[in-house]
N, C-alpha and C. Protein backbone atom coordinates (compact mmCIF):
# COMPACT_ATOMS: atom_id res chain seq x y z
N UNK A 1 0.85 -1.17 0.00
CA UNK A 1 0.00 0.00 0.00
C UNK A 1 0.90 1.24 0.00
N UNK A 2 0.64 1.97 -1.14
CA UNK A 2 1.85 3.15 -0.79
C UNK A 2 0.84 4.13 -0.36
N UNK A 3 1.32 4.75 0.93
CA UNK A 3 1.39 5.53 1.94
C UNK A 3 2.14 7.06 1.32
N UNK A 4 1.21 8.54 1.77
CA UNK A 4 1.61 9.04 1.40
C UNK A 4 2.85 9.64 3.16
N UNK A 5 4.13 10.16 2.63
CA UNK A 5 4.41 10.68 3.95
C UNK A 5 4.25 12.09 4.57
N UNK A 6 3.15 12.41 4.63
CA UNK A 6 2.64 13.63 5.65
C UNK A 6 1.83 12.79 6.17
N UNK A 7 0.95 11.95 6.02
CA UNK A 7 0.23 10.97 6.70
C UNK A 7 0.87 10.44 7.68
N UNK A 8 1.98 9.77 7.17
CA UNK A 8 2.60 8.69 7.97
C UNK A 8 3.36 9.95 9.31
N UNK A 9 3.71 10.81 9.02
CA UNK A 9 4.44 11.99 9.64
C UNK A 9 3.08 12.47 10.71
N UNK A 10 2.01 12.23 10.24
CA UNK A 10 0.75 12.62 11.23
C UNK A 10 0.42 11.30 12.38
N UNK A 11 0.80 10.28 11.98
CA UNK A 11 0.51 9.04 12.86
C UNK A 11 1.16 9.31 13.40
N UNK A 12 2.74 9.91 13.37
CA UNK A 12 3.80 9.34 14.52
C UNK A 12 3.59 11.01 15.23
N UNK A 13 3.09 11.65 14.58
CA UNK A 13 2.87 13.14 15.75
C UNK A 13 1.55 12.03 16.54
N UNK A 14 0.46 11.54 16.49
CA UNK A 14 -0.90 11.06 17.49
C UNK A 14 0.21 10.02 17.90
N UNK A 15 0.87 9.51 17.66
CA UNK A 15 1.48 8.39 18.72
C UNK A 15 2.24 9.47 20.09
N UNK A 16 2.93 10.27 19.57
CA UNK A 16 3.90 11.17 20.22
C UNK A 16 2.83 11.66 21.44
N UNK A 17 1.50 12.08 20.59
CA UNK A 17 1.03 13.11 21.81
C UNK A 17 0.03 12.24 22.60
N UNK A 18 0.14 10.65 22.32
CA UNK A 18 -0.22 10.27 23.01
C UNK A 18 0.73 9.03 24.40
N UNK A 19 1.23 9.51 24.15
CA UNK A 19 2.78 9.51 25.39
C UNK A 19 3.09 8.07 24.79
N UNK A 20 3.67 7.37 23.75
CA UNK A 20 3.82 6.28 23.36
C UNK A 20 5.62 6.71 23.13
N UNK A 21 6.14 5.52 23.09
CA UNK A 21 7.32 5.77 22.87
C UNK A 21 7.98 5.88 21.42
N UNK A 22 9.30 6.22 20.42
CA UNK A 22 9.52 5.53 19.00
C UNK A 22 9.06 4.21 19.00
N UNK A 23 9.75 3.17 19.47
CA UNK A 23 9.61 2.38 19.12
C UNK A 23 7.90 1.35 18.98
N UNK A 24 7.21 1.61 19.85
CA UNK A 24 5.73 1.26 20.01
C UNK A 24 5.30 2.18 19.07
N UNK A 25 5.31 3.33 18.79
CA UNK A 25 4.85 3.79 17.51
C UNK A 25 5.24 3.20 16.35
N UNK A 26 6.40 2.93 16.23
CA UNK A 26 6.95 2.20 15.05
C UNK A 26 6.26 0.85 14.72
N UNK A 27 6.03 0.65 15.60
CA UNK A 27 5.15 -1.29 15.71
C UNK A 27 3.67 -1.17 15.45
N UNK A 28 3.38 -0.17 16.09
CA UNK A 28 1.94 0.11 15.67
C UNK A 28 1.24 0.91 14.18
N UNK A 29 2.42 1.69 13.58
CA UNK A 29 2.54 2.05 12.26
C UNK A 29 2.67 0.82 11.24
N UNK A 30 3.63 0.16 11.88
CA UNK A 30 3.83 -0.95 10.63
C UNK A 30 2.89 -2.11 10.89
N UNK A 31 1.89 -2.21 11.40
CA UNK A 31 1.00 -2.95 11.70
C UNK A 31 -0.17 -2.51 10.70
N UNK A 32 -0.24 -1.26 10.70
CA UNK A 32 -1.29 -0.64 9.68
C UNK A 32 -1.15 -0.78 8.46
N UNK A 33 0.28 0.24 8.25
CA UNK A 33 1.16 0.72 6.74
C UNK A 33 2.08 -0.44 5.86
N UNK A 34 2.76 -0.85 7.19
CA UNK A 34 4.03 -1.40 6.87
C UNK A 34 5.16 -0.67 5.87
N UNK A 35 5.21 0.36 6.53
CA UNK A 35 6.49 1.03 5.34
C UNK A 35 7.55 1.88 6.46
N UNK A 36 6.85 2.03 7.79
CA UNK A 36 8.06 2.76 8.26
C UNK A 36 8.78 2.77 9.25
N UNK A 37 10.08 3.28 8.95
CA UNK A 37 11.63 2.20 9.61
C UNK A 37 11.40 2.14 11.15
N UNK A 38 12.04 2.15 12.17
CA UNK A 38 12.49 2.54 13.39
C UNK A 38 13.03 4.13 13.57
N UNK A 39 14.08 4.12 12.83
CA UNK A 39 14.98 5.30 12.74
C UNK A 39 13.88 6.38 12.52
N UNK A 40 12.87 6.19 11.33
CA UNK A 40 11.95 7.60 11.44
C UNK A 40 11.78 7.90 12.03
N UNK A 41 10.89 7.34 12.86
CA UNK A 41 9.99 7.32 13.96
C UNK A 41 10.94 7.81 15.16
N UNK A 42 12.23 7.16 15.57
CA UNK A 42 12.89 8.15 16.37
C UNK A 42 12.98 9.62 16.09
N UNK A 43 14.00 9.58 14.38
CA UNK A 43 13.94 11.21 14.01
C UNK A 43 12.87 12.12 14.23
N UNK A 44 11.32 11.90 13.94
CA UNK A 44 10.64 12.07 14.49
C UNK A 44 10.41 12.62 15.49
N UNK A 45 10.66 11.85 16.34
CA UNK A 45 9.97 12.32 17.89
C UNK A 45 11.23 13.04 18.23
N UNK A 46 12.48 13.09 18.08
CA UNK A 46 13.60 13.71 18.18
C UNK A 46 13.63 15.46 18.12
N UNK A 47 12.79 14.99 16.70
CA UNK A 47 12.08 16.83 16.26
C UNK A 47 10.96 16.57 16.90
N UNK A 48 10.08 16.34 17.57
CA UNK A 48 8.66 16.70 18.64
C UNK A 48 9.23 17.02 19.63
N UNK A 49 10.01 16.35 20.23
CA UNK A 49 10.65 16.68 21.84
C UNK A 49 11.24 18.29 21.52
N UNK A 50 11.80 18.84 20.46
CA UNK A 50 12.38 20.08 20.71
C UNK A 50 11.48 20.64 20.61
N UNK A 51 9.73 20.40 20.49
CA UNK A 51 8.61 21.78 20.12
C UNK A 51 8.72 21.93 19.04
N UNK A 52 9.25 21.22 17.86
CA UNK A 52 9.21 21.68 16.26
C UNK A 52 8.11 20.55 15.84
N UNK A 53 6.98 21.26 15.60
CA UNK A 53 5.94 20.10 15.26
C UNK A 53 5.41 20.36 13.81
N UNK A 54 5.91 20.97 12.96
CA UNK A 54 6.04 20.79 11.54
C UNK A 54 6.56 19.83 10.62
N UNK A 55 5.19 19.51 10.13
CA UNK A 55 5.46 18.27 9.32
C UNK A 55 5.82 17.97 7.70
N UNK A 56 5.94 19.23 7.28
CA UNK A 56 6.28 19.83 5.64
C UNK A 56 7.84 19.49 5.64
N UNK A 57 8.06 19.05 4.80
CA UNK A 57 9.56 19.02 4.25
C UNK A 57 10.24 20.24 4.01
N UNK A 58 11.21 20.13 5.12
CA UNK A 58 12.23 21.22 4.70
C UNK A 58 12.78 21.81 3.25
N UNK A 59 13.11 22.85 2.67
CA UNK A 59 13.77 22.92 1.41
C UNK A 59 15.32 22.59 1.48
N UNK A 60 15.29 22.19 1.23
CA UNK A 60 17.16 21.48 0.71
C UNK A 60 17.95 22.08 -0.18
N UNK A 61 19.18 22.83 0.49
CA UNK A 61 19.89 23.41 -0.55
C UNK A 61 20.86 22.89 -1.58
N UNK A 62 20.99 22.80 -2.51
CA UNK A 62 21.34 22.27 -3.21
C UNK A 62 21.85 22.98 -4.66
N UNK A 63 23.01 22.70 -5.12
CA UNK A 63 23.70 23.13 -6.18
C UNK A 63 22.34 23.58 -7.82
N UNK A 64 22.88 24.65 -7.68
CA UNK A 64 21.46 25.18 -9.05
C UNK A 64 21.94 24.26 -10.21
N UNK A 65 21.27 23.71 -11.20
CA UNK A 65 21.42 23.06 -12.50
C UNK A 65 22.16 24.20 -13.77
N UNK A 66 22.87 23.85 -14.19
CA UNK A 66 23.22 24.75 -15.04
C UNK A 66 23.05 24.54 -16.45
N UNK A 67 21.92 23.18 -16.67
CA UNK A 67 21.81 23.05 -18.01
C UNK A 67 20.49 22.77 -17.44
N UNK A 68 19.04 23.37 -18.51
CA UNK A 68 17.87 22.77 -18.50
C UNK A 68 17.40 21.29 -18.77
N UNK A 69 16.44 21.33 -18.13
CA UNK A 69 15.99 20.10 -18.14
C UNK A 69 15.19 19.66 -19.38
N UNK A 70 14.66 21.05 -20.26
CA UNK A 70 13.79 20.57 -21.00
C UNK A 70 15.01 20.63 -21.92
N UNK A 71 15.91 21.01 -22.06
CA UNK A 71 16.67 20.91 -23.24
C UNK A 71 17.15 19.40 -22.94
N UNK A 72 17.41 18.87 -21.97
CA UNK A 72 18.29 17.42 -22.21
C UNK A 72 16.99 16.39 -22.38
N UNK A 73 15.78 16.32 -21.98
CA UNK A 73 15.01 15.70 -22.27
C UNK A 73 14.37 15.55 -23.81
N UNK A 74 14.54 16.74 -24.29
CA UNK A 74 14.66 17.16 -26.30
C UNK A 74 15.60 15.99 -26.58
N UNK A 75 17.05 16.26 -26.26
CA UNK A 75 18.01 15.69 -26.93
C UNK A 75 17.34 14.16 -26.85
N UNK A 76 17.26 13.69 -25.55
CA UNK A 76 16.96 12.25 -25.46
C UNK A 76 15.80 11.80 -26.38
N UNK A 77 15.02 12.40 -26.47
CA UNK A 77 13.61 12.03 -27.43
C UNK A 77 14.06 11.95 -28.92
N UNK A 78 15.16 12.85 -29.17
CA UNK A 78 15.17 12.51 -30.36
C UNK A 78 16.76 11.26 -30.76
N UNK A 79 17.30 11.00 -29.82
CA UNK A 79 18.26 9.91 -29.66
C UNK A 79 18.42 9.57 -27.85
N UNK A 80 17.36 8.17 -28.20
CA UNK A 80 17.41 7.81 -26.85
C UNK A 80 18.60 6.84 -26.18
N UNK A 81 19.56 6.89 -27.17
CA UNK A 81 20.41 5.99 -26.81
C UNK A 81 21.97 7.04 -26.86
N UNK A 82 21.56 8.74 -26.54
CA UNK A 82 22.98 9.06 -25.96
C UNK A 82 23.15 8.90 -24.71
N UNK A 83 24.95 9.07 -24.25
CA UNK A 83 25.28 8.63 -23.18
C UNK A 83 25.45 10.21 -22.30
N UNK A 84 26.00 10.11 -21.03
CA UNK A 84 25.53 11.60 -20.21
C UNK A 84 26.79 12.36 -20.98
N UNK A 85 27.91 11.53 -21.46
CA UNK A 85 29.15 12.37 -21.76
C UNK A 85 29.24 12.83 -22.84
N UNK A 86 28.06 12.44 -23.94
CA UNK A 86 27.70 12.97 -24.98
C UNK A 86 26.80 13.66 -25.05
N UNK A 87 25.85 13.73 -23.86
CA UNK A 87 25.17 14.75 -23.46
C UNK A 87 25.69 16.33 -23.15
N UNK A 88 26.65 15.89 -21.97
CA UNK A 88 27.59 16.80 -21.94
C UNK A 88 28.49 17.88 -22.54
N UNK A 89 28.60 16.75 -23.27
CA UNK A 89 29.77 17.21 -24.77
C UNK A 89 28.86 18.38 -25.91
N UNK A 90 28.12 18.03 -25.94
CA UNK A 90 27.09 18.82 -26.95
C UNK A 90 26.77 19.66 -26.13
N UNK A 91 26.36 20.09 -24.76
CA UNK A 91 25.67 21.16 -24.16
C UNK A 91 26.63 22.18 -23.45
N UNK A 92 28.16 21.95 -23.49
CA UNK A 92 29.35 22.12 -23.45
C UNK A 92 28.97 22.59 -21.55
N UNK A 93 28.85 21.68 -21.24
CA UNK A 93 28.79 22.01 -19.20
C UNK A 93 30.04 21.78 -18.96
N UNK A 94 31.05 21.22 -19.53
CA UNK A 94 32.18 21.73 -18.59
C UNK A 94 32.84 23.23 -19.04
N UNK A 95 32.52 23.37 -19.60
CA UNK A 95 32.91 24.64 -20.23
C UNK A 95 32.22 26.15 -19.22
N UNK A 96 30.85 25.24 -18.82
CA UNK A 96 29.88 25.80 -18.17
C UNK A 96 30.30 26.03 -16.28
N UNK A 97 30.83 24.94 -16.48
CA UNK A 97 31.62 24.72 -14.85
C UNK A 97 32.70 25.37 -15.22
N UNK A 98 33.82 25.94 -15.98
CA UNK A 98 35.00 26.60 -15.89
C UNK A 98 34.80 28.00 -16.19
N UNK A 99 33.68 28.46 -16.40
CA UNK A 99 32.88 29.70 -16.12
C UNK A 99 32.73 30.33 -15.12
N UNK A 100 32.08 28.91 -14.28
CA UNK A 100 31.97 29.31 -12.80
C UNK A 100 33.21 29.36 -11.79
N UNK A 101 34.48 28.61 -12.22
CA UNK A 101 35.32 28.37 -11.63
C UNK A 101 36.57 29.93 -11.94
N UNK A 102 36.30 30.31 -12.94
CA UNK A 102 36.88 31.24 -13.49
C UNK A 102 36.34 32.45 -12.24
N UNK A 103 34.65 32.46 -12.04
CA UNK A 103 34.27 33.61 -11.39
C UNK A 103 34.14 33.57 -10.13
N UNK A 104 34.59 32.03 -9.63
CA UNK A 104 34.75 32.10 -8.12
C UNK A 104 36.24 32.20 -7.86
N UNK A 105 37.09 32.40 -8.82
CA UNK A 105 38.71 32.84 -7.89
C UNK A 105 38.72 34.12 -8.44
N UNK A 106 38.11 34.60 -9.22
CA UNK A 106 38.11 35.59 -9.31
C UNK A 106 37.72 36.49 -7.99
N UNK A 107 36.09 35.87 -7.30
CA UNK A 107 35.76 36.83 -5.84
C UNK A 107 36.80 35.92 -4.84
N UNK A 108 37.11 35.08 -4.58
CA UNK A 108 37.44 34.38 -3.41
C UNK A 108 39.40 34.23 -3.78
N UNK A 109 40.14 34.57 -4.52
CA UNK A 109 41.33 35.02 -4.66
C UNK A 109 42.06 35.95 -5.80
N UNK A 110 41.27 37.00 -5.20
CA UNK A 110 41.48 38.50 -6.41
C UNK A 110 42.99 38.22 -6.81
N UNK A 111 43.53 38.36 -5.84
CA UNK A 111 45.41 38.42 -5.94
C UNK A 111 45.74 37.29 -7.23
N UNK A 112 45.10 35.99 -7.44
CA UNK A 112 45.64 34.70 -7.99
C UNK A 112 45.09 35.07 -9.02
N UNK A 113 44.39 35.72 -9.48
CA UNK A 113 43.44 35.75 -10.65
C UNK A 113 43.84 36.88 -11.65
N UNK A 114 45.01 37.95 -11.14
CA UNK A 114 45.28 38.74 -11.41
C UNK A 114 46.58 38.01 -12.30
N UNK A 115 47.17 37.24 -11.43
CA UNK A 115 48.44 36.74 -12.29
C UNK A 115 48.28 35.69 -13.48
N UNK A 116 48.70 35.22 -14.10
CA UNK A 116 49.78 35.27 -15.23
C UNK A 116 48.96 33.88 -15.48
N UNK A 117 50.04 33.19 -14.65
CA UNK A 117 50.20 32.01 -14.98
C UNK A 117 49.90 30.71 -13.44
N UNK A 118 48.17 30.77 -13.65
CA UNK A 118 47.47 29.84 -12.91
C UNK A 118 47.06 28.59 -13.86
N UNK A 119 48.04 27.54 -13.34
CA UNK A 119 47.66 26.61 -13.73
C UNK A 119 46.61 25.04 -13.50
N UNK A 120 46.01 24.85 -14.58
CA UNK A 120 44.88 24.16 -14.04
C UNK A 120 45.52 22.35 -14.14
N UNK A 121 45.28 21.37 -13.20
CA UNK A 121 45.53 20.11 -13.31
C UNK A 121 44.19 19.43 -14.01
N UNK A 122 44.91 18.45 -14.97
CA UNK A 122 43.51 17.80 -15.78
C UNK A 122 44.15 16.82 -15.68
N UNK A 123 43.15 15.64 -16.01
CA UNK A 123 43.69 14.33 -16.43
C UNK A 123 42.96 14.20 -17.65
N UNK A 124 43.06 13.24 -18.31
CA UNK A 124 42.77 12.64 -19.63
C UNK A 124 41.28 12.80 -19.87
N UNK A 125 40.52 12.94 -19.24
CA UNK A 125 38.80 12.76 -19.31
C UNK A 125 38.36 13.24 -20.44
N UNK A 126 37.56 12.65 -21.11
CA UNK A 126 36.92 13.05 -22.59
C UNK A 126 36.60 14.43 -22.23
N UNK A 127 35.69 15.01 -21.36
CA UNK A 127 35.31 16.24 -21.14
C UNK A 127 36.51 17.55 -21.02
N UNK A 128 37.70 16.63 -20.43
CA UNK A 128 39.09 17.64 -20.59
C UNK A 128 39.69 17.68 -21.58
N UNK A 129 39.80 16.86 -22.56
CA UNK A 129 40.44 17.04 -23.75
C UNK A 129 39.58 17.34 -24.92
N UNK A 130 38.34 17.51 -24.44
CA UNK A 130 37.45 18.22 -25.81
C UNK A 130 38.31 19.41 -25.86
N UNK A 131 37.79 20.00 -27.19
CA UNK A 131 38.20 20.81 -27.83
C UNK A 131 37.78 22.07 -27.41
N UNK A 132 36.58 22.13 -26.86
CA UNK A 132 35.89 23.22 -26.89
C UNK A 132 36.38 23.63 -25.60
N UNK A 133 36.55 22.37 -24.66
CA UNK A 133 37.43 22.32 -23.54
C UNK A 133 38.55 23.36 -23.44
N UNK A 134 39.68 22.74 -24.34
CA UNK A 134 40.54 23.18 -24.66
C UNK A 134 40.59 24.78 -25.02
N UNK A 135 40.03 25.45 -25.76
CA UNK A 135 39.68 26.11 -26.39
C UNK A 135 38.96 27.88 -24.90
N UNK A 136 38.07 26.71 -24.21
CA UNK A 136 37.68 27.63 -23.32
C UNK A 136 38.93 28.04 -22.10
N UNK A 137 39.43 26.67 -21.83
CA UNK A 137 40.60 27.28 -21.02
C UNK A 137 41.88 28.12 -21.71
N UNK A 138 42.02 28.28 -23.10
CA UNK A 138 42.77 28.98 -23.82
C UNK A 138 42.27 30.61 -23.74
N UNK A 139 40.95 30.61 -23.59
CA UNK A 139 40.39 31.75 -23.63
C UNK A 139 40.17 32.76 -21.92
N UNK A 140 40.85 31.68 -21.28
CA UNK A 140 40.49 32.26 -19.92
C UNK A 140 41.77 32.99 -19.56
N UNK A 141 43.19 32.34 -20.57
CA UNK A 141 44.16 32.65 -20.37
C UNK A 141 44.99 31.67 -19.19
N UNK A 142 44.67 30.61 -18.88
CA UNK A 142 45.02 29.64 -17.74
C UNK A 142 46.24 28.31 -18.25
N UNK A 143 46.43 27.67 -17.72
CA UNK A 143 47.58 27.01 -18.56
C UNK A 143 47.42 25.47 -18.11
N UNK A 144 46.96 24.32 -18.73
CA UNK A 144 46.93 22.42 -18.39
C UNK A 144 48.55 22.54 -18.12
N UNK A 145 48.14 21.59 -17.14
CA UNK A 145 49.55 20.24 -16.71
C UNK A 145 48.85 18.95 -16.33
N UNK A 146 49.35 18.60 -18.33
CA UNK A 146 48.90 17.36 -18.35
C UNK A 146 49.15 16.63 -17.60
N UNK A 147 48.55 15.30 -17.23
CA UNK A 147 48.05 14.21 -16.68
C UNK A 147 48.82 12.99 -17.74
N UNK A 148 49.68 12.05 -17.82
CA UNK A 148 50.29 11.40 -18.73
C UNK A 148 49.37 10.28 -18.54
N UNK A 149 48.91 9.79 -19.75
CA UNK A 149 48.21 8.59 -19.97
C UNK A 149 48.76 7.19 -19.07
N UNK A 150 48.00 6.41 -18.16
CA UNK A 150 48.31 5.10 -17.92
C UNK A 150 50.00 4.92 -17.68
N UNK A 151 50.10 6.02 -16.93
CA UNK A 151 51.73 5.68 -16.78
C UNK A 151 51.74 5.57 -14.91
N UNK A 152 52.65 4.23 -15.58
CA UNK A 152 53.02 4.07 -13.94
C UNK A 152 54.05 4.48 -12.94
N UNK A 153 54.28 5.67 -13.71
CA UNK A 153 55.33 6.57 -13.11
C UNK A 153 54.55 7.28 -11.72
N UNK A 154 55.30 8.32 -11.25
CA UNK A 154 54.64 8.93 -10.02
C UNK A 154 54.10 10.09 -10.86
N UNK A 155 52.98 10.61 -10.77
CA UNK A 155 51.71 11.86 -11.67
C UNK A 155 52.58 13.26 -11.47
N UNK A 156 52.32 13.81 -12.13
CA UNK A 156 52.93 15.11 -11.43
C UNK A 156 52.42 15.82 -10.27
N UNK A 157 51.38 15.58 -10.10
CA UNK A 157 50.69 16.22 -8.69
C UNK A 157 51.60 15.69 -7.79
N UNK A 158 51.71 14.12 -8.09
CA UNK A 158 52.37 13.22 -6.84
C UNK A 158 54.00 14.75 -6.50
N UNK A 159 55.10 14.48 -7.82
CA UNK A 159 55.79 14.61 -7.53
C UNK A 159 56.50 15.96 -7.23
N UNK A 160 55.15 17.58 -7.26
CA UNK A 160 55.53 18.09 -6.51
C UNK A 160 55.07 18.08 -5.36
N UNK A 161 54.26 17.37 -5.11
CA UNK A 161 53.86 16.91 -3.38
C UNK A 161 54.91 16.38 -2.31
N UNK A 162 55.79 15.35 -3.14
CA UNK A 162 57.00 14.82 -2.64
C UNK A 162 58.20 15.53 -2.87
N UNK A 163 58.36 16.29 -3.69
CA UNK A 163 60.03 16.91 -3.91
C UNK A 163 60.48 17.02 -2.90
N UNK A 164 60.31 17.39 -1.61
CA UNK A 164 61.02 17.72 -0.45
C UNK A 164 61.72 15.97 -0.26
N UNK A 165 60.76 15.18 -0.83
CA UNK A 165 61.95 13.92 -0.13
C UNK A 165 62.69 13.53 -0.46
N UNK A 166 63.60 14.75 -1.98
CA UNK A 166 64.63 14.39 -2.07
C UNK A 166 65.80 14.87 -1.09
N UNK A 167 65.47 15.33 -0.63
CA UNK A 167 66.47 16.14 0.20
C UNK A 167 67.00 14.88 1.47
N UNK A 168 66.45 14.23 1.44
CA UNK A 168 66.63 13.10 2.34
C UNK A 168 67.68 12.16 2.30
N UNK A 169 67.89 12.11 0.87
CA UNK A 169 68.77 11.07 0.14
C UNK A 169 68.80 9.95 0.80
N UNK A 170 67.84 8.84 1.17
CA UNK A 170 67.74 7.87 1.73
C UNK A 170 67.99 7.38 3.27
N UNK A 171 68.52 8.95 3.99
CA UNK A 171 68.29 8.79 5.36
C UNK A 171 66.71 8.67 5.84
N UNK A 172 66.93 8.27 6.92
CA UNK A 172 65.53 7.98 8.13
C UNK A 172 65.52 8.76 8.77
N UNK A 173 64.10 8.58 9.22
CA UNK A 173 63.89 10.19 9.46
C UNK A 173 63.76 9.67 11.50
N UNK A 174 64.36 10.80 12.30
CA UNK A 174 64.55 10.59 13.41
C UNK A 174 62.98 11.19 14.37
N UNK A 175 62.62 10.29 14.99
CA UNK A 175 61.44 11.76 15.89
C UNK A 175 62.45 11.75 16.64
């Protein structure tokens, strides 16, 4: 039986105000419904005990979409068998994300954004080596350090992370 949940959110408020505990509410819900956990029913009463007796779903913040929905649902109708990275690729969102990335160091490190030569780390990903890819980070003025294909060498991230251990030259290190 699917149960809608403001309903089910209204049983466990009449269990609450009728001095029952989570768990006996929980037993007596799923006796009716059968759909809901233990854990609700604590969370629940968790939020009753503080006096918050609103039963509407909070809004959830969450990252804005930067490509429409009715546009990717177009694409799919008329080829239902593309994949998200060809989705992607055509609606150029990473291009769309280095937009945004461009205008958040811009407010959040004026000083870095001013200079020269900020360089961006990529690896191989179809979405990084598109063209348009390419093309947009050319236009931002920013500079790749490639990512070497399937090599089992140490990455370059690795090895300016480590340079200091050359200085070691194979001594141990003392605490």
């Amino acid at each position: 039986m699917a149960t809608d949940k403001v309903l089910l959110r209204h049983c466990i408020l009449y269990e609450f105000q009728q001095e029952r505990n989570a768990t006996e509410a929980c037993r007596n819900l799923l006796k009716v419904f059968g759909t809901v956990s233990d854990r609700t029913c604590r969370r629940w009463y968790e939020k009753f005990e503080t006096g918050d007796f609103d039963l509407s779903d909070k809004p959830r913040s969450r990252r804005p979409s930067l490509i429409d929905d009715d546009v990717v649902k177009a694409m799919l109708e008329q080829n239902p068998f593309l994949t998200t990275s060809e989705i992607a690729e055509r609606l150029n969102s990473y291009c769309q994300q280095l937009d945004n990335l461009k205008i958040a160091v811009q407010k959040k490190r004026p000083a870095m954004f001013n200079r020269k030569d900020i360089i961006l780390h990529h690896d191989n990903a179809r979405s990084h080596a598109a063209l348009g890819t390419r093309q947009k980070i050319a236009e931002v003025g920013w500079e790749i350090l490639s990512h070497p294909p399937y090599s089992p060498d140490i990455a370059p991230s690795d090895y300016h992370l480590f340079l200091s251990l050359q200085n070691f030259d194979g001594q141990k290190i003392q605490k």
